[in-house]
Protein backbone atom coordinates (compact mmCIF):
# COMPACT_ATOMS: atom_id res chain seq x y z
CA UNK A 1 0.84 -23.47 10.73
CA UNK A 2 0.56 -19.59 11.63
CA UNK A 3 0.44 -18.08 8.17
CA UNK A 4 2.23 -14.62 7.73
CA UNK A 5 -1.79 -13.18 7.03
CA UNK A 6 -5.27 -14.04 5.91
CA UNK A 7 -8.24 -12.13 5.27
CA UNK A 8 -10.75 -12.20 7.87
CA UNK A 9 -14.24 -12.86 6.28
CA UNK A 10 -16.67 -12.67 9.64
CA UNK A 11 -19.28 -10.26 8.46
CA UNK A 12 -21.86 -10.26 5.28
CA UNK A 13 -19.29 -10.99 2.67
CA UNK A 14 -21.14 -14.32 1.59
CA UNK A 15 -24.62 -12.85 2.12
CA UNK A 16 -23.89 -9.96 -0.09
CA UNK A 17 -21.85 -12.76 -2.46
CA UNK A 18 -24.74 -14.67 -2.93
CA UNK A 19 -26.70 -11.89 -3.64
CA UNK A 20 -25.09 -10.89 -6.72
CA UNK A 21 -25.15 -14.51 -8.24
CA UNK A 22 -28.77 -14.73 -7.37
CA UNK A 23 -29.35 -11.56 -9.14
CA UNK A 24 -26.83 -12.33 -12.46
CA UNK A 25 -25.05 -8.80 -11.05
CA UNK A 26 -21.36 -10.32 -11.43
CA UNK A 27 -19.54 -8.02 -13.81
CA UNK A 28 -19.07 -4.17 -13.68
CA UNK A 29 -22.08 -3.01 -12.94
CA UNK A 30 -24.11 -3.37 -9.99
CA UNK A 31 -25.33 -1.82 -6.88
CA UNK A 32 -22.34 -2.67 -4.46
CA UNK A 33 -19.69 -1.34 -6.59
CA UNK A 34 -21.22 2.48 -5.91
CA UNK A 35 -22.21 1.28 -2.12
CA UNK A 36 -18.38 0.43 -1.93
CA UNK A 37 -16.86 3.22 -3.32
CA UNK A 38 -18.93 5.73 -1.36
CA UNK A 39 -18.12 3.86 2.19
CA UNK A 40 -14.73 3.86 1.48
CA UNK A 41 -14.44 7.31 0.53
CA UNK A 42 -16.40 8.51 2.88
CA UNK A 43 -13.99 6.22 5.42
CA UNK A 44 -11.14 8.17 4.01
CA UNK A 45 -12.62 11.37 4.38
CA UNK A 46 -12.59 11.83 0.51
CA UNK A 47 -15.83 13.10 -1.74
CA UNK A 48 -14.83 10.36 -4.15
CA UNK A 49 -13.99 6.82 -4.78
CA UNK A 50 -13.02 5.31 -8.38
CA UNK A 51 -13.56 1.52 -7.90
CA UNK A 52 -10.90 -0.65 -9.84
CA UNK A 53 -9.59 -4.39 -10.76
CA UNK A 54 -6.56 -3.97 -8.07
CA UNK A 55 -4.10 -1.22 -6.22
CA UNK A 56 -1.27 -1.32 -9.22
CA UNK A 57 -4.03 0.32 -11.73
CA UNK A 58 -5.33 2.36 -9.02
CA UNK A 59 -1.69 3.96 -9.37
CA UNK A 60 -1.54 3.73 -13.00
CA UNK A 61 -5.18 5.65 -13.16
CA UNK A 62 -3.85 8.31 -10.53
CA UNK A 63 -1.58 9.09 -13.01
CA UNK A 64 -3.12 8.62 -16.12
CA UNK A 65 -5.89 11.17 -15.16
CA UNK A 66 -3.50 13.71 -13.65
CA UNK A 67 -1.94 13.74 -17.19
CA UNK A 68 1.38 12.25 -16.70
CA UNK A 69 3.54 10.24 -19.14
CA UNK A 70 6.25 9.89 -21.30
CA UNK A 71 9.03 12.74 -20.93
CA UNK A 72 7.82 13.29 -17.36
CA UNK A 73 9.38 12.00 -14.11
CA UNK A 74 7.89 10.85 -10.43
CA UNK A 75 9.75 10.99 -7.44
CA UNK A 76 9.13 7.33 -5.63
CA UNK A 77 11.09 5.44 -2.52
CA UNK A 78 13.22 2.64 -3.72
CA UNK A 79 12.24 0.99 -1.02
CA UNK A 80 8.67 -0.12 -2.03
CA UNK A 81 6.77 -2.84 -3.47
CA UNK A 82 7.50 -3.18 -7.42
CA UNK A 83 3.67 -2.02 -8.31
CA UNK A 84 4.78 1.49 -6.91
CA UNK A 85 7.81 1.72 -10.24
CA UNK A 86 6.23 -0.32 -12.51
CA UNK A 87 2.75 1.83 -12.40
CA UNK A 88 5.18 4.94 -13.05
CA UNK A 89 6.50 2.99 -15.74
CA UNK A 90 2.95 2.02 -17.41
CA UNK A 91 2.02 5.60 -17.55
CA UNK A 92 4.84 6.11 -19.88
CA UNK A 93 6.91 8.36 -16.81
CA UNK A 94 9.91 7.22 -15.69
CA UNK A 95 10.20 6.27 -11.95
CA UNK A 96 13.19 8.56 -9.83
CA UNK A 97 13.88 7.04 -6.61
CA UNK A 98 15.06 8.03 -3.46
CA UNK A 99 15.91 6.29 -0.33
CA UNK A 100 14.17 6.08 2.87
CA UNK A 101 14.63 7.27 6.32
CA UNK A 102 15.25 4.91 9.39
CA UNK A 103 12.72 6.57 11.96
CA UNK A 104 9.55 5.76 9.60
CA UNK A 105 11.16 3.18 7.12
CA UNK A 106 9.28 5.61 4.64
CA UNK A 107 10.71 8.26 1.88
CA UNK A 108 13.16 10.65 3.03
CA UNK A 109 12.06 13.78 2.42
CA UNK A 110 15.53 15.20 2.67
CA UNK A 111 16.32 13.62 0.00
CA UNK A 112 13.94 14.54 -2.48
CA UNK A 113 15.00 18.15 -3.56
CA UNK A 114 18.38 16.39 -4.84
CA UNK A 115 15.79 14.52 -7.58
CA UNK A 116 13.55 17.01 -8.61
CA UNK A 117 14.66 18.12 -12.39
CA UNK A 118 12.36 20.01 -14.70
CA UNK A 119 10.99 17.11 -15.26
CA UNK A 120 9.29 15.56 -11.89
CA UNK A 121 5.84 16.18 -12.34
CA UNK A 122 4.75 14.15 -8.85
CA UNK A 123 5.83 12.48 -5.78
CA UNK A 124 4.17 9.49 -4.91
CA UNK A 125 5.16 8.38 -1.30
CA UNK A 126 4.24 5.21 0.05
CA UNK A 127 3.14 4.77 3.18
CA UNK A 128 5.48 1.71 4.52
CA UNK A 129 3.57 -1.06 6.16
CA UNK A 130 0.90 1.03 7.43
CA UNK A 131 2.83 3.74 8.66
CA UNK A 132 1.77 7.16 7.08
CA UNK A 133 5.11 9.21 5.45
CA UNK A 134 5.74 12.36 6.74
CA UNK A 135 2.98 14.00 4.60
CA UNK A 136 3.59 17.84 5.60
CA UNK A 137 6.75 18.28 4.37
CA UNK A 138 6.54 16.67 0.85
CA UNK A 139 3.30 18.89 0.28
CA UNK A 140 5.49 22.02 1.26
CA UNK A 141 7.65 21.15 -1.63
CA UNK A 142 4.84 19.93 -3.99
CA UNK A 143 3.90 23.26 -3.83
CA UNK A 144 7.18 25.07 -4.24
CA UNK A 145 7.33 23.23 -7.58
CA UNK A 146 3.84 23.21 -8.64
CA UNK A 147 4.24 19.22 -8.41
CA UNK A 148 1.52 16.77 -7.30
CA UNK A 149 1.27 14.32 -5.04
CA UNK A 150 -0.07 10.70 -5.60
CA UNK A 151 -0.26 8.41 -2.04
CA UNK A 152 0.53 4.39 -2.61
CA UNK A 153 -1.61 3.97 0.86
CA UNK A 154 -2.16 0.21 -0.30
CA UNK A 155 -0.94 -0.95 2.94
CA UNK A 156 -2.75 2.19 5.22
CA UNK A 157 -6.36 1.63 5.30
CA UNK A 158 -6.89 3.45 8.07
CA UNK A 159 -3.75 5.17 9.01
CA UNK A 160 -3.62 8.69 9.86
CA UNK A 161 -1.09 11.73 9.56
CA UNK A 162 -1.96 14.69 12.00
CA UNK A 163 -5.51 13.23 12.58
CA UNK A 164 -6.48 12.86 8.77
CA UNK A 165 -6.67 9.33 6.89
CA UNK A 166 -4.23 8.43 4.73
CA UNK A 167 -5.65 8.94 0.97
CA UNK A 168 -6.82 12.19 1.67
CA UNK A 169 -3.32 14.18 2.34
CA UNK A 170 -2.92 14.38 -1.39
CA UNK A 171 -4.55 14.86 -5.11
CA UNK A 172 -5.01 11.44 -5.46
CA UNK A 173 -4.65 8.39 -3.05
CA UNK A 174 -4.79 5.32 -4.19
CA UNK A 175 -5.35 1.23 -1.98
CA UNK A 176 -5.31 -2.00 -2.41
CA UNK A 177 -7.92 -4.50 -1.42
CA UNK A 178 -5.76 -8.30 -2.30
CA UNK A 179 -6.45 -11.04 0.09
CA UNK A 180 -3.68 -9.96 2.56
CA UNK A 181 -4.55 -5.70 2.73
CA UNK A 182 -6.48 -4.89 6.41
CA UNK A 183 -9.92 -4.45 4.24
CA UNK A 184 -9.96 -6.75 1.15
CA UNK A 185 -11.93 -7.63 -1.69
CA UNK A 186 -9.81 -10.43 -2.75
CA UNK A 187 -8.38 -8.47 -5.43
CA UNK A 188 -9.17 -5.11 -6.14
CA UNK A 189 -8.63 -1.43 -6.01
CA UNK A 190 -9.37 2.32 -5.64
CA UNK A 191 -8.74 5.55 -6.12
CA UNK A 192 -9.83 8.72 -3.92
CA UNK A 193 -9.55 12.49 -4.06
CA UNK A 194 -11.23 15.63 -3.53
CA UNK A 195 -11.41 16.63 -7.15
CA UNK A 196 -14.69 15.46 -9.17
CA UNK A 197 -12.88 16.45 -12.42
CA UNK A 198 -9.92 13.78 -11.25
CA UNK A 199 -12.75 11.51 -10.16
CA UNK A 200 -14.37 11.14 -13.38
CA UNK A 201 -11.46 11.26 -15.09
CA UNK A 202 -10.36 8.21 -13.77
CA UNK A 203 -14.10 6.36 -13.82
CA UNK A 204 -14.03 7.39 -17.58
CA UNK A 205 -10.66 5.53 -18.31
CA UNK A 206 -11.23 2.62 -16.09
CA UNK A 207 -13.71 1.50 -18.28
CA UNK A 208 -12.26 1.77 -21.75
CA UNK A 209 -13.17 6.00 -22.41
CA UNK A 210 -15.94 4.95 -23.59
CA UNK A 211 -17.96 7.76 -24.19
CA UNK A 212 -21.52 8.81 -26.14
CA UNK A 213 -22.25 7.10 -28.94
CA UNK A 214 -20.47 4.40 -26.86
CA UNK A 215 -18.44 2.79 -28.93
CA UNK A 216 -16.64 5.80 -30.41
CA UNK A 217 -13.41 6.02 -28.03
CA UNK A 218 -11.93 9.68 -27.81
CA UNK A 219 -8.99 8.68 -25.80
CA UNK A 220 -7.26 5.37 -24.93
CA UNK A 221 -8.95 3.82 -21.95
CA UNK A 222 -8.04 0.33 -19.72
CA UNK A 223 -10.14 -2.42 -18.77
CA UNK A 224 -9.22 -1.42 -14.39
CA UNK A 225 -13.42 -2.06 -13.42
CA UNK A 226 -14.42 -3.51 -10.41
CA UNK A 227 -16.34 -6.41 -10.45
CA UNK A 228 -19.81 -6.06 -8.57
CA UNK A 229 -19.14 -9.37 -6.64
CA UNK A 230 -15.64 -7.86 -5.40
CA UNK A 231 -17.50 -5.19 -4.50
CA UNK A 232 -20.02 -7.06 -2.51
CA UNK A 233 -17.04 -8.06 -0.67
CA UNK A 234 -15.57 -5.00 0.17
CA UNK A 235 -19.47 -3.23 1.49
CA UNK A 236 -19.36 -6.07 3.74
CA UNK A 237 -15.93 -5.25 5.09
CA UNK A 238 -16.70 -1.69 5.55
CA UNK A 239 -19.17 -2.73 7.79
CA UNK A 240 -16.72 -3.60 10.15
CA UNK A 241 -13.57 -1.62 8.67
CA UNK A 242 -12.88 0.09 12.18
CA UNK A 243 -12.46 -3.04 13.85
CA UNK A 244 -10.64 -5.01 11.41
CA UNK A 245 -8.15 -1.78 11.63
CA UNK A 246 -7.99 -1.80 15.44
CA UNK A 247 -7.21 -5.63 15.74
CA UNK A 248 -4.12 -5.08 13.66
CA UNK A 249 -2.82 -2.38 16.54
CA UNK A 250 -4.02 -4.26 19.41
CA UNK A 251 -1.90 -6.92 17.58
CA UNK A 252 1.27 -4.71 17.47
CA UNK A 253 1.27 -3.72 20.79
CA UNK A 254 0.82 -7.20 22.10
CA UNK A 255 3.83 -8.27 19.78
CA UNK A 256 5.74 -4.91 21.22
CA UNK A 257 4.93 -5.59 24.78
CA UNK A 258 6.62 -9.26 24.24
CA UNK A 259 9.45 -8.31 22.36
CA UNK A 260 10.38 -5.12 23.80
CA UNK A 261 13.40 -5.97 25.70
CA UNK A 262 14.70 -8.58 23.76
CA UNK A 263 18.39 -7.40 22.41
CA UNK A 264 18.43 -7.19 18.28
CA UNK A 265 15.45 -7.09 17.58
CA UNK A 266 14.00 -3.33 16.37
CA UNK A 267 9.60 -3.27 16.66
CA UNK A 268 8.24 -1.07 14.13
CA UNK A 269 8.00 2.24 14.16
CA UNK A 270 5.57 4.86 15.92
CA UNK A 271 5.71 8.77 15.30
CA UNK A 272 4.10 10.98 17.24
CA UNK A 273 2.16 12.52 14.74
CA UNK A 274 1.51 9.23 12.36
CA UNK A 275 -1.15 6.33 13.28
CA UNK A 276 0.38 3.56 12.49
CA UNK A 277 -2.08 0.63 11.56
CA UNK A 278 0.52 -2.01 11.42
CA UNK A 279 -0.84 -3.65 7.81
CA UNK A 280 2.49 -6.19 8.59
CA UNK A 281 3.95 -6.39 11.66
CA UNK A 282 7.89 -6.46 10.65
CA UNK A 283 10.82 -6.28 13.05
CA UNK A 284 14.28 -5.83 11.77
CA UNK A 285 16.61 -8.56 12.78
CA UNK A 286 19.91 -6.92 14.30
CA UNK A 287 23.18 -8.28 14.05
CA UNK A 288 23.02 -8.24 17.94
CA UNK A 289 20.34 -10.79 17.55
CA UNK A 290 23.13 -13.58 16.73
CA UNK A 291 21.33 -14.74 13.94
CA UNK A 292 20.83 -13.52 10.35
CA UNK A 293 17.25 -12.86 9.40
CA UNK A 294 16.87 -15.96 6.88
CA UNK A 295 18.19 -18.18 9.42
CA UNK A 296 15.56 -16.48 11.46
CA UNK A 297 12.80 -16.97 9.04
CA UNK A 298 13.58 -20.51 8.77
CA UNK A 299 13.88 -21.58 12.20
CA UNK A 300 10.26 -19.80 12.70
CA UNK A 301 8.99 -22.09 9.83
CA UNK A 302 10.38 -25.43 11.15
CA UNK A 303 8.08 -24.07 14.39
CA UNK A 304 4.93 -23.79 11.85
CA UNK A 305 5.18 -19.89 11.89
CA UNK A 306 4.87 -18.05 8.57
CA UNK A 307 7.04 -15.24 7.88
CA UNK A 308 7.84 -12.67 5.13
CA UNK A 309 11.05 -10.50 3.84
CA UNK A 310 10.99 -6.82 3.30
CA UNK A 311 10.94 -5.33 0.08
CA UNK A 312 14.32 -5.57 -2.11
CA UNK A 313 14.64 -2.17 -3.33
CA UNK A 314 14.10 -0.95 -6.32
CA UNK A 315 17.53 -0.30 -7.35
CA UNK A 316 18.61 -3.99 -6.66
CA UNK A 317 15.83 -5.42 -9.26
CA UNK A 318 17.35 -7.44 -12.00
CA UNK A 319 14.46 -6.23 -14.52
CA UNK A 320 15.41 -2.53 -13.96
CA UNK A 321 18.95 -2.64 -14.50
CA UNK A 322 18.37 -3.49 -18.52
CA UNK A 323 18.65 -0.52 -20.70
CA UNK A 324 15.65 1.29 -20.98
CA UNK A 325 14.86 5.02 -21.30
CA UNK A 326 11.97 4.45 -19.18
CA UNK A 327 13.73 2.57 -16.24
CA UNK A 328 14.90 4.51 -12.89
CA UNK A 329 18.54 4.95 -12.85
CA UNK A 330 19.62 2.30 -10.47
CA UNK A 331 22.96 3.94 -9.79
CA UNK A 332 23.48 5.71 -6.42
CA UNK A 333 23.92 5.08 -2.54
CA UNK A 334 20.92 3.75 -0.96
CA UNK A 335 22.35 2.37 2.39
CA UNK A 336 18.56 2.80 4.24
CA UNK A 337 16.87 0.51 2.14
CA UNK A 338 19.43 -1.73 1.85
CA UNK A 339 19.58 -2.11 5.45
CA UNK A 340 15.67 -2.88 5.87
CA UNK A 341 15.98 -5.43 3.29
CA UNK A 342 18.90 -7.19 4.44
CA UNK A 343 17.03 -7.16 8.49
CA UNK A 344 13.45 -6.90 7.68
CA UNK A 345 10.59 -9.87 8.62
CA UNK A 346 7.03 -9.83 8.58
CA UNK A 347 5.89 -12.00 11.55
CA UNK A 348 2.26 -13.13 11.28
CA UNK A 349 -0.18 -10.32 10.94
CA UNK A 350 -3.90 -11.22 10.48
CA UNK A 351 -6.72 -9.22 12.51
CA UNK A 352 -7.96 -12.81 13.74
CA UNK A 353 -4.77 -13.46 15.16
CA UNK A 354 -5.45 -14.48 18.77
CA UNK A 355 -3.52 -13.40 21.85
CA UNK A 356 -2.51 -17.11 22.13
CA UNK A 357 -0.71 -17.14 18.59
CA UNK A 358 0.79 -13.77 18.94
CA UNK A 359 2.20 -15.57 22.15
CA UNK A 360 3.67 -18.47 20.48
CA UNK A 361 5.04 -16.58 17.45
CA UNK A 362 6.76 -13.95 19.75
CA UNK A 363 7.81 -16.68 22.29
CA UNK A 364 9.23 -18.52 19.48
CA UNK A 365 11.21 -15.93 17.98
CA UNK A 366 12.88 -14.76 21.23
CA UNK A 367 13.79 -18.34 21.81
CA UNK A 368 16.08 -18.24 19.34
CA UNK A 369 18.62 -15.42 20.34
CA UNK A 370 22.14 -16.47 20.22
């Protein structure tokens, strides 16, 4: 079996492990968990890292410390993983979504001034399996309407609009570190920014607002910490961040060099501005393919080769079409991210992938072209 991705774990990871059990460091406190947030800001060119439990609070604290919540509305892709909504929805905000566009597979930025009421407060673009959203434009109108802007770069460790990382094109940028993200800490989060005010913010509610004498709460805080052991983790992945990012190109443009001229089938996409870091390696299935995408998925599994869907869109999710003030309005024509779902696979994407099983996978899923 190929599985659709695994972490790679070839550095100090168990060193630095063993480390905190031999010292009783385990929970939230520690000396990796400040290690790891500094490396990984300082990877994302940010002053500041807020170390947390996983990427969905990361979002939630992003927008807990930037003040937003009930009565207030953020501007999201329906196209996106359900963490993106649902952390909207936590805050007490109510998601507005808009579709994508099909050069990027990422928010269409067209499309946003049709949402924006006097209630949008932020715009949180995600930035689509590793490809960075088109970051200028969306800051052009953050500031025409005094909004802000929160990145979901959980997928985008490393990616880059204009020559600067994702994370840092916005007041807050927030990233996942689960088992399958390009740098990973088995589970686990962060947020980063420029803006030590937003920074402590966040470190202040992670962590239950405590606050002096400590167990006399001002404000209602969340139990989001890191633990020191995840942490551990991630220092020893930031020791070799910049290669476990390059391995997932060099992986995509194996992948596009094999499947380039194969009829219905679309390789991910590459602007000229963005660096694309490929977190999943998806290809949309055409209809010219002679094949649906399920049938392709399954065929690829009876070969031993693990694949994924796309997202379903938001506005197709069962949960979100109850009544409920808080809900996006699932109404509307969303023909972009219906497409992506409906043609969308992940093929297998680890960094340790070798050049033999990108190979077989892409071999394999050429050889079945009607």
């Amino acid at each position: 079996m190929i599985p659709v991705c695994k972490p790679t774990l070839t550095g100090n990871e168990k060193k630095y492990v063993d480390d905190c059990l031999n010292s009783n460091w385990i929970s939230s406190q520690g000396e990796y968990i400040e290690k790891f947030e500094k490396a990984f800001s300082k990877f994302c060119n940010t002053k500041y890292g807020v170390g947390c439990c996983n990427g969905t609070v990361a979002m939630h604290l992003a927008l807990e410390a930037l003040g937003i919540g009930k009565g207030d509305e953020v501007i999201i892709p329906t196209f996106t993983m359900i963490a993106t909504c649902n952390a909207v929805i936590y805050a007490g905000a109510r998601p507005v979504l808009v579709d994508s566009e099909p050069k990027t597979w990422n928010i269409d930025v067209d499309k946003i001034k049709g949402k924006l009421t006097k209630k949008t407060k932020a715009i949180m673009p995600v930035h689509t399996y590793g490809h960075p959203a088109d970051m200028g434009p969306i800051k052009e109108l953050a500031e025409k309407h005094n909004l802000y802007i929160i990145e979901d770069a959980a997928e985008a460790h490393g990616a880059e609009y204009k020559g600067k990382r994702a994370g840092s094109l916005s007041d807050m940028g927030c990233f996942s570190f689960y088992s399958n993200k390009i740098i990973t800490t088995g589970e686990g989060g962060m947020v980063v920014t420029n803006n030590e005010e937003l920074a402590e913010k966040a470190r202040l509610l992670r962590n239950h607002a405590f606050s002096k004498p400590r167990f006399l709460h001002k404000e209602i805080g969340f139990n989001y910490r890191m633990t020191n052991i995840q942490a551990a983790i991630g220092v020893a992945q930031m020791e070799y961040a910049d290669r476990l990012v390059q391995a997932r190109i060099d992986n995509a443009h194996l992948y596009n060099k094999l499947l380039k001229d194969t009829e219905g089938i679309t390789t991910p996409p590459k602007a000229s501005w963005a660096k694309n870091v490929y977190w999943m390696y998806g290809v949309l299935i055409e209809d010219e393919f002679g094949i649906s995408m399920k049938e392709a998925s399954e065929e690829l599994m009876k070969k031993g080769i693990e694949t994924r869907t796309f997202f379903i869109p938001m506005h197709k999710q069962p949960v979100y079409m109850k009544k409920d003030e808080r809900f996006p309005d699932v109404k509307g024509s969303y023909p972009v991210s219906e497409e992506l779902s409906r043609k969308g696979l992940y093929l297998p994407s680890s960094s340790s992938l070798t050049k033999e099983q990108i190979k077989e996978v892409a071999d394999a899923l050429v050889s079945l072209k009607k």
